[in-house]
Protein backbone atom coordinates (compact mmCIF):
# COMPACT_ATOMS: atom_id res chain seq x y z
CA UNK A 1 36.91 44.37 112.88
CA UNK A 2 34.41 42.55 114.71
CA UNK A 3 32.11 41.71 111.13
CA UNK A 4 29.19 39.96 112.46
CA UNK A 5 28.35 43.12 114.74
CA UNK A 6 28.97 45.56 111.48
CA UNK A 7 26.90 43.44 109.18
CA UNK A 8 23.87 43.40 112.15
CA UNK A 9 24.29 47.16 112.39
CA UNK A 10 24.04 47.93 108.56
CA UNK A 11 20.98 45.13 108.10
CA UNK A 12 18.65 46.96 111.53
CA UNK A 13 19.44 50.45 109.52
CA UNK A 14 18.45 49.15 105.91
CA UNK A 15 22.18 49.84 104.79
CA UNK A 16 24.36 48.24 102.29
CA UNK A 17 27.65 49.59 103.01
CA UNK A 18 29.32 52.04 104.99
CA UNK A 19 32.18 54.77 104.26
CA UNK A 20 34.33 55.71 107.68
CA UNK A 21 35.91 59.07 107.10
CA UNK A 22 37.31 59.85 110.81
CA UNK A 23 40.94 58.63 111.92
CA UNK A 24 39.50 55.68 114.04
CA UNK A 25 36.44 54.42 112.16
CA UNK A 26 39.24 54.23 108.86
CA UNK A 27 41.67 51.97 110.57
CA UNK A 28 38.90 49.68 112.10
CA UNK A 29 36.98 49.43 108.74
CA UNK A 30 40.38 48.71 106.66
CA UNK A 31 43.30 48.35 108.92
CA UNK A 32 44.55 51.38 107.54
CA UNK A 33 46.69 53.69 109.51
CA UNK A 34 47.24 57.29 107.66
CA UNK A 35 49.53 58.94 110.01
CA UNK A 36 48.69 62.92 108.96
CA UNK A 37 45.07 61.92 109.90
CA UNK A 38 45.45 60.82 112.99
CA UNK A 39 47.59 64.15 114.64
CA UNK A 40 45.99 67.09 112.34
CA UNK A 41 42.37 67.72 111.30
CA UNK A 42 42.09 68.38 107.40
CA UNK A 43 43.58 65.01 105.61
CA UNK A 44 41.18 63.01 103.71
CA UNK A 45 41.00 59.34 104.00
CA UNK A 46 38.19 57.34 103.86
CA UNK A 47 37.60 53.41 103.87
CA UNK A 48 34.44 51.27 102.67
CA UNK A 49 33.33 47.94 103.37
CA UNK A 50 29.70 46.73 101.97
CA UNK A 51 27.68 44.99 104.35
CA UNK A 52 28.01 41.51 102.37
CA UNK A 53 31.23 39.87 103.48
CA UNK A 54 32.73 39.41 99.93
CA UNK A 55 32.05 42.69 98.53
CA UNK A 56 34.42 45.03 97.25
CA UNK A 57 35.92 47.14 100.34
CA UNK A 58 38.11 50.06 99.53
CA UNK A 59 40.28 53.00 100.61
CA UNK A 60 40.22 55.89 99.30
CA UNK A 61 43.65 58.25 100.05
CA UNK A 62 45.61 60.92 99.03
CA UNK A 63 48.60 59.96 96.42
CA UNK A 64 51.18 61.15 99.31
CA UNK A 65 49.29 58.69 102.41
CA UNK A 66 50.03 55.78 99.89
CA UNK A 67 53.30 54.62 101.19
CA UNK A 68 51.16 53.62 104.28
CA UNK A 69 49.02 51.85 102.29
CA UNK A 70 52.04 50.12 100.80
CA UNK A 71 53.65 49.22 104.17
CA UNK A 72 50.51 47.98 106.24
CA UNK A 73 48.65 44.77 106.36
CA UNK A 74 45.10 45.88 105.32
CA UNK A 75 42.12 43.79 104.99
CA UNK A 76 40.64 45.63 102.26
CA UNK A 77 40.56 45.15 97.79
CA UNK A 78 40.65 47.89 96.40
CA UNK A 79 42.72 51.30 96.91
CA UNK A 80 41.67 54.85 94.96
CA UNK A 81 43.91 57.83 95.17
CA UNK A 82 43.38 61.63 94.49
CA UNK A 83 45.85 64.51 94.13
CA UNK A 84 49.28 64.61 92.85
CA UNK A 85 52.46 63.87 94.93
CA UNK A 86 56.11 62.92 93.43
CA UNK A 87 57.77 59.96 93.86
CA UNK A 88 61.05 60.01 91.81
CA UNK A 89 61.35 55.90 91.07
CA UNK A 90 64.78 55.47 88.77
CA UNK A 91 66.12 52.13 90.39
CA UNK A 92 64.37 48.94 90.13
CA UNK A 93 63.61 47.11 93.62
CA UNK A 94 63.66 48.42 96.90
CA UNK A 95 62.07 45.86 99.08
CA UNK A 96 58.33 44.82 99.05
CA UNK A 97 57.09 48.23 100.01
CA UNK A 98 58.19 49.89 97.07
CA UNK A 99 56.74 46.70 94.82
CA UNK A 100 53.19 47.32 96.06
CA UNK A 101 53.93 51.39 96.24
CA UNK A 102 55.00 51.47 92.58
CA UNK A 103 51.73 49.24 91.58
CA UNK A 104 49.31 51.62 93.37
CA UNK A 105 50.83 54.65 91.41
CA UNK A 106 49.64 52.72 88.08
CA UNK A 107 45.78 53.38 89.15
CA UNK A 108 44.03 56.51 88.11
CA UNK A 109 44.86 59.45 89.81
CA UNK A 110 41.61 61.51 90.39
CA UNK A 111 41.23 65.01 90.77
CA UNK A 112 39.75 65.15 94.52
CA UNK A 113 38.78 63.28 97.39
CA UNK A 114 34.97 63.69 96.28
CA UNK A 115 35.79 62.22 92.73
CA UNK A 116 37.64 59.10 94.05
CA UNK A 117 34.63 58.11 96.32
CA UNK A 118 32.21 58.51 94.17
CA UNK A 119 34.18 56.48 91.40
CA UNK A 120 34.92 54.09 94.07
CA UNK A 121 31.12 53.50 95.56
CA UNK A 122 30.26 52.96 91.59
CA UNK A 123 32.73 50.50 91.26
CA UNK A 124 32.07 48.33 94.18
CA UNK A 125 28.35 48.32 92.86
CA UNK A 126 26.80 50.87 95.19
CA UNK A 127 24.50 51.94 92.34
CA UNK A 128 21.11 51.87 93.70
CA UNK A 129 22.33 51.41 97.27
CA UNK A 130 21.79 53.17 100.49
CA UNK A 131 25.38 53.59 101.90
CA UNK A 132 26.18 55.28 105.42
CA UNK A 133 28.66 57.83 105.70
CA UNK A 134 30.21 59.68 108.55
CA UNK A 135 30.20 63.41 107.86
CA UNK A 136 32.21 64.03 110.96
CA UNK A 137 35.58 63.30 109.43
CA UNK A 138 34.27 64.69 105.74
CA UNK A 139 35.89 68.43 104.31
CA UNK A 140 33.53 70.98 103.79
CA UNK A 141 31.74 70.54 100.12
CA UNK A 142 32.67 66.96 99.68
CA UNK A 143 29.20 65.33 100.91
CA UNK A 144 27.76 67.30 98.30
CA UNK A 145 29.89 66.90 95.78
CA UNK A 146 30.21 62.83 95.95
CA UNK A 147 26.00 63.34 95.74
CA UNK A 148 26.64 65.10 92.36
CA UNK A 149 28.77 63.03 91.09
CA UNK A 150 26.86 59.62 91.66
CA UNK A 151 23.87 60.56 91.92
CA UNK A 152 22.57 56.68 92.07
CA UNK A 153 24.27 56.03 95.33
CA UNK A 154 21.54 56.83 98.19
CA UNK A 155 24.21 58.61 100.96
CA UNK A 156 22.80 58.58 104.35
CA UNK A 157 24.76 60.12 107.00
CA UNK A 158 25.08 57.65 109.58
CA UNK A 159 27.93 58.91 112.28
CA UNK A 160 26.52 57.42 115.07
CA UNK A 161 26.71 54.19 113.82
CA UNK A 162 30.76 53.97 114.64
CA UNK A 163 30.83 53.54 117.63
CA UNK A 164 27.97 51.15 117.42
CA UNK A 165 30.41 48.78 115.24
CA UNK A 166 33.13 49.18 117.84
CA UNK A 167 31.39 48.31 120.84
CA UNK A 168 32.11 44.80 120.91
CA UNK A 169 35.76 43.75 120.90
CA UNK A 170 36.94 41.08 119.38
CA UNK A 171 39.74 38.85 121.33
CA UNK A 172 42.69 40.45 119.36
CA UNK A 173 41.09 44.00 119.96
CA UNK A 174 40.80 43.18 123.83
CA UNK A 175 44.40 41.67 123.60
CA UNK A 176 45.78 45.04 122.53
CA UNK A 177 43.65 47.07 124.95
CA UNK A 178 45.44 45.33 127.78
CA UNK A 179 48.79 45.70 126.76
CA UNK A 180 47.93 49.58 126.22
CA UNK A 181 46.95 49.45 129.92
CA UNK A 182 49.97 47.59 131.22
CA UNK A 183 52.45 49.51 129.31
CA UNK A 184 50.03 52.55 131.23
CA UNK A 185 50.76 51.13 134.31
CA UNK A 186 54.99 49.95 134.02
CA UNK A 187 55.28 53.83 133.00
CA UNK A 188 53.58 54.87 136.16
CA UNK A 189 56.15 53.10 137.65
CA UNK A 190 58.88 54.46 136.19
CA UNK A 191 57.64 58.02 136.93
CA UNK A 192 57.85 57.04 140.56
CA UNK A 193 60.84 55.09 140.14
CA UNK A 194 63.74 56.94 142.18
CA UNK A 195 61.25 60.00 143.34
CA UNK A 196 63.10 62.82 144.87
CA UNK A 197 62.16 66.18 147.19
CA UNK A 198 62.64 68.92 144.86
CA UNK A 199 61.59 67.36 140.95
CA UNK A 200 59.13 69.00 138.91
CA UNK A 201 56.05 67.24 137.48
CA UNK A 202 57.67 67.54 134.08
CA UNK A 203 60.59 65.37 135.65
CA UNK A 204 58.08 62.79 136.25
CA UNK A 205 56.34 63.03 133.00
CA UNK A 206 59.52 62.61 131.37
CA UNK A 207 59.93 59.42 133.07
CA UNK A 208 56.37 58.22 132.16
CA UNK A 209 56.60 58.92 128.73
CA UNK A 210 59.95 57.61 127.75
CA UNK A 211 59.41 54.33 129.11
CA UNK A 212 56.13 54.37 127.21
CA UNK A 213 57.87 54.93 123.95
CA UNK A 214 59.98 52.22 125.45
CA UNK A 215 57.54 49.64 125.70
CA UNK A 216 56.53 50.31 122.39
CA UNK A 217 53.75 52.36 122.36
CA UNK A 218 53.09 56.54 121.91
CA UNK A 219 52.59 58.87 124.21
CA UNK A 220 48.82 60.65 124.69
CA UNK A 221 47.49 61.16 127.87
CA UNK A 222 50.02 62.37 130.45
CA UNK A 223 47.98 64.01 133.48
CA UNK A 224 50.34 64.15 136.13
CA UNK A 225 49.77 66.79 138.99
CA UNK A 226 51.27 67.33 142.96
CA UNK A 227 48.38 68.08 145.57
CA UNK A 228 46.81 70.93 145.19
CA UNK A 229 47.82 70.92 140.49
CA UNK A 230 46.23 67.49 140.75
CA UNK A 231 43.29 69.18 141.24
CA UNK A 232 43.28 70.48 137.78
CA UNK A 233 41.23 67.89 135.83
CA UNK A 234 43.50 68.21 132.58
CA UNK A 235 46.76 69.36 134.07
CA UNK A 236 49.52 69.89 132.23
CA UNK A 237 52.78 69.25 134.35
CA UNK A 238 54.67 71.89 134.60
CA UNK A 239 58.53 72.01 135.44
CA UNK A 240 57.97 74.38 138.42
CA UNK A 241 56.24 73.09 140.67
CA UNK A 242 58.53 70.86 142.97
CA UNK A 243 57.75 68.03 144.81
CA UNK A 244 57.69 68.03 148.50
CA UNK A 245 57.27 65.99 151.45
CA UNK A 246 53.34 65.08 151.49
CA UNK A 247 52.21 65.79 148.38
CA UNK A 248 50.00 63.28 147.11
CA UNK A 249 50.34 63.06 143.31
CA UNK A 250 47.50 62.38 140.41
CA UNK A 251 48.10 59.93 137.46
CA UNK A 252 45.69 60.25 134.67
CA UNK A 253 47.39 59.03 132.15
CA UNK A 254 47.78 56.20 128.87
CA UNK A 255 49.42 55.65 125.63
CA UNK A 256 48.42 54.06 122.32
CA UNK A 257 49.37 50.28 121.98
CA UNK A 258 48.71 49.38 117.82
CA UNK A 259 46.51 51.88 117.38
CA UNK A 260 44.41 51.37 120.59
CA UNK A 261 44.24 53.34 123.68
CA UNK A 262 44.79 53.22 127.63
CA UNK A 263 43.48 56.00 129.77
CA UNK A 264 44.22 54.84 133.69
CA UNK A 265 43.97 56.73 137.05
CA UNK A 266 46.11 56.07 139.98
CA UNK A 267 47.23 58.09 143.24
CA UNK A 268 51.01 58.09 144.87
CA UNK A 269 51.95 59.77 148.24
CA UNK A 270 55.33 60.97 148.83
CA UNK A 271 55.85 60.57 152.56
CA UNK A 272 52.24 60.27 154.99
CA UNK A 273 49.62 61.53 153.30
CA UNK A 274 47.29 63.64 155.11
CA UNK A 275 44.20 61.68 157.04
CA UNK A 276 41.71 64.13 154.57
CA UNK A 277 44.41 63.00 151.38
CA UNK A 278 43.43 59.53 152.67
CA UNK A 279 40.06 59.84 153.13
CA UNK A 280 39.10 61.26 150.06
CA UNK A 281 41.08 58.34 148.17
CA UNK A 282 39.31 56.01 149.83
CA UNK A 283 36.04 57.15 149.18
CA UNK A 284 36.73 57.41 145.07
CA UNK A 285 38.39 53.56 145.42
CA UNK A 286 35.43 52.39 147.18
CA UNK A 287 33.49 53.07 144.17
CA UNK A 288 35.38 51.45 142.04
CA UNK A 289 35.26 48.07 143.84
CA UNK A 290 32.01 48.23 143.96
CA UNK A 291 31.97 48.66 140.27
CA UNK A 292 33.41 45.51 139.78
CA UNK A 293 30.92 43.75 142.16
CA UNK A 294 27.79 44.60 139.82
CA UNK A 295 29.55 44.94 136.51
CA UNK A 296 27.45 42.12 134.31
CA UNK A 297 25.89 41.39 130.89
CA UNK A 298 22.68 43.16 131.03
CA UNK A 299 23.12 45.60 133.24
CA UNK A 300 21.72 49.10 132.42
CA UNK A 301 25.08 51.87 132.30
CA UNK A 302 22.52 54.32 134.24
CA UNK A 303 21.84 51.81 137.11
CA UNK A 304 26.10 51.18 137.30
CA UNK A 305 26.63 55.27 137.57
CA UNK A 306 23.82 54.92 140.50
CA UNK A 307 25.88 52.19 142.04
CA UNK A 308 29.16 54.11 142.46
CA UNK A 309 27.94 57.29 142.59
CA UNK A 310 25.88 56.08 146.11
CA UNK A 311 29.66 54.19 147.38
CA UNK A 312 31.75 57.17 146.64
CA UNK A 313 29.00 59.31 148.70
CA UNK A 314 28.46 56.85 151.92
CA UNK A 315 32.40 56.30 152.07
CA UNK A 316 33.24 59.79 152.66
CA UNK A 317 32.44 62.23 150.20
CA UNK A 318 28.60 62.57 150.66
CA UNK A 319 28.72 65.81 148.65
CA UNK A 320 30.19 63.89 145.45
CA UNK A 321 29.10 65.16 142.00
CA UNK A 322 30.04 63.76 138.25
CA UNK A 323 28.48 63.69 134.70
CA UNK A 324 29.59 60.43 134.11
CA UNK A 325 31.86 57.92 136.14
CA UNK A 326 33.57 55.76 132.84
CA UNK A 327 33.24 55.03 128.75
CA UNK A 328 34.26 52.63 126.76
CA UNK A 329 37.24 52.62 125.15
CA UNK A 330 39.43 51.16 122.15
CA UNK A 331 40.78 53.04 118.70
CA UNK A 332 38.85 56.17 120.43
CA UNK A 333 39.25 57.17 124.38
CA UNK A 334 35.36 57.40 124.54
CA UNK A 335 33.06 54.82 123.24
CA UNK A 336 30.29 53.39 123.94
CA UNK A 337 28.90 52.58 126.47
CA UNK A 338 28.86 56.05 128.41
CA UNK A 339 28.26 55.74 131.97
CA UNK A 340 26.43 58.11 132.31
CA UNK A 341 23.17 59.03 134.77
CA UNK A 342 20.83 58.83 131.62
CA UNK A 343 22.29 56.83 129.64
CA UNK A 344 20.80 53.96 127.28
CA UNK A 345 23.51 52.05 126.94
CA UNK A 346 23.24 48.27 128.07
CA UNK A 347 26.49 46.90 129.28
CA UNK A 348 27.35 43.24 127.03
CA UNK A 349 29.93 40.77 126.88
CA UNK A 350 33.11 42.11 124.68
CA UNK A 351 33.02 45.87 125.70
CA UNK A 352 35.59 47.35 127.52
CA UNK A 353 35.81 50.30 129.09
CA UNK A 354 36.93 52.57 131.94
CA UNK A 355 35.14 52.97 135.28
CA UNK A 356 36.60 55.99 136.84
CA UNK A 357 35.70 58.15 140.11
CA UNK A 358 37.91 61.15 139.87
CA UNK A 359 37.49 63.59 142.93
CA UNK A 360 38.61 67.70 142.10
CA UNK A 361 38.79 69.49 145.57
CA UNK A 362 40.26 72.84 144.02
CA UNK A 363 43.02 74.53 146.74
CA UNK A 364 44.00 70.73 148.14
CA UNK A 365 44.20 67.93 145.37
CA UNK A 366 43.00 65.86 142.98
CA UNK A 367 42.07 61.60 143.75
CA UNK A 368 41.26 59.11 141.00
CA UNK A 369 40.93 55.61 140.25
CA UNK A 370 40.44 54.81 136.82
CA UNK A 371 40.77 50.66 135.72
CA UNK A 372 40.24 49.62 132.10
CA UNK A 373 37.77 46.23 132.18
CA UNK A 374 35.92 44.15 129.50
CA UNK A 375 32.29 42.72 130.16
CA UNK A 376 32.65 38.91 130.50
CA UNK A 377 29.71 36.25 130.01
CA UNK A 378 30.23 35.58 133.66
CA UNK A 379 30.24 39.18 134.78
CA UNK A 380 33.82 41.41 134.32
CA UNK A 381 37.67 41.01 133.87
CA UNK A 382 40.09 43.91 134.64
CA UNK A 383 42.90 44.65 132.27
CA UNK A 384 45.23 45.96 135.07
CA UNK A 385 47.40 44.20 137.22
CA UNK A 386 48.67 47.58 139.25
CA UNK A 387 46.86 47.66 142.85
CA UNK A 388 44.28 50.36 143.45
CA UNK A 389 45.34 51.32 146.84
CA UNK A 390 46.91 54.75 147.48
CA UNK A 391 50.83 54.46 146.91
CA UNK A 392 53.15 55.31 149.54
CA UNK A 393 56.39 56.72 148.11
């Protein structure tokens, strides 16, 4: 976690701690992964870290998530649990997992999520505090039940202070945002590796995903749509429709590298694509390069959606529309900054994000460029390495 930015954050909004409670602000707050969060709504984990560095930081998880706890390296002291779960324990041993597993089952086991944070917030002396909370990733009643039970503990709900603590990367955050990209872009690959007349989308999706897995990393995102499908923003590819000769074909796609994301865009041709199919692709790539002329520290997110919205519209598609053309990205797929036509958001060294000009022309075919880049003192670095040009198959 980057802990300068988080400490800043907490001291402009008179805060002296925060609790995370959604799947992403957990795991940057505490290094804690808890699987059932992450691919269902519903399971409870939070994580707390006080503003101080020093403080007591804590988890707080259900008695089942705990074997996570137990086989992670977490940056955080103290771990309450709630809820009963049975672990049958009758031989000694079992490797370090089970060492640390067996000494978290010798805390108290508390009754409910709500009693565990409140007991925890006391005990990492939050009396008399003002602590933030996210209510986003909270069950229904337990806000007002952890304000019952510690009554001395000034809650404030603060979600939109998350993505405020993740806008800055730190190196090792940027480090796995790249390899989430370039596993992105060696699965793209693969998907065309080999490309045949007559394969389905879901052939090709196949192809992407497994060497995802591959590479290490877990499927998400797998847009992947021929001509006139690619036109469907979130398509879902289907094992009917077969490839033919001249179909252009739409990769919006990305995995999840160590917990952070990839979301890339590129366009392949099998055989000559049409002069419109190439038109229209150059038009969305010209506003991507000229994203990366103007990207800098200090430059306004509105003025950068100007930029490429005015390229993509002189180079051919003068009737272009979009609501945004990027967002940041890391442990979520959109965070700040949002590049957006009214957006606040101030670009500064350490974010990263996408820049994207996706084109929808329903009845002919989708064409998108999406690169993930950080914000460098000296203006901005792409994380790709796979050329932006349409690909001829």
């Amino acid at each position: 976690m980057n802990r300068p930015l988080f400490e800043d954050v907490l001291r402009d909004n008179g805060l002296d701690g925060f609790v995370g409670t959604t799947a992403e602000s957990v795991t940057w707050l505490s290094g804690y992964w808890a699987m059932p969060q992450w691919i269902r709504r519903g399971p409870q984990a939070y994580a707390f870290q006080p503003r101080e560095a020093g403080g007591e930081s804590f988890v707080v998880t259900g008695t089942g998530l705990l074997d996570h706890a137990a086989d992670q390296d977490l940056y955080v002291r103290a771990f309450h649990r709630y809820g009963f779960f049975a672990y049958e324990d009758f031989a000694e041993g079992g490797g370090p997992e089970a060492v640390r597993l067996r000494k978290m089952l010798r805390g108290p086991e508390h009754e409910s999520p709500a009693h565990a944070l409140a007991q925890a917030l006391r005990q990492a002396g939050m009396r008399g505090g003002r602590v933030g909370i996210e209510l986003d990733g909270l069950a229904s009643g337990v806000f007002e039940r952890v304000r019952e039970l510690a009554p001395e503990v000034e809650l404030i709900r603060s979600d939109a202070l998350s993505k405020k603590f993740r806008a800055i990367k730190t190196p090792e955050e940027v480090a796995r945002l790249r390899e989430s990209g370039r596993i992105a872009e060696r699965s793209i690959l693969a998907a065309l590796e080999g490309l045949r007349e007559g394969e389905s989308e879901a052939d090709l999706a196949l192809r992407f995903h497994g060497r995802t897995v591959a590479d290490g990393a877990f499927p998400v995102l797998g847009c992947i749509g021929f001509s006139e499908r690619g036109a469907l923003p979130n398509v879902d590819p289907s094992p009917h429709r077969k490839l033919k000769r001249g179909d252009t074909i739409r990769f919006d796609v990305g995995g999840r590298y160590r917990h952070y994301r990839a979301d890339i865009a590129r366009i392949a041709s099998f055989g000559e694509p049409s002069d419109r199919a190439r038109k229209s692709h150059h038009a969305v790539q010209a506003g991507i390069e000229r994203a990366y002329e103007i990207i800098r520290p200090g430059l306004p997110a509105s003025t950068l959606f100007k930029e490429i919205m005015d390229t993509v519209r002189k180079s051919g598609l003068p009737h272009y529309r979009r609501n945004h053309v990027g967002h940041g990205i890391g442990l979520d797929g959109y965070e700040v900054p949002a590049l957006t036509e009214n957006s606040t958001d101030v670009l500064q060294p350490g974010m990263v994000m996408c820049i994207e000009t996706p084109y929808y022309e329903l009845g002919f075919g989708g064409f998108q460029v999406e690169d993930m880049v950080t914000v460098t003192e000296a203006g901005v670095e792409s994380l790709m390495t796979l050329p932006r040009d349409l690909m001829l198959r």
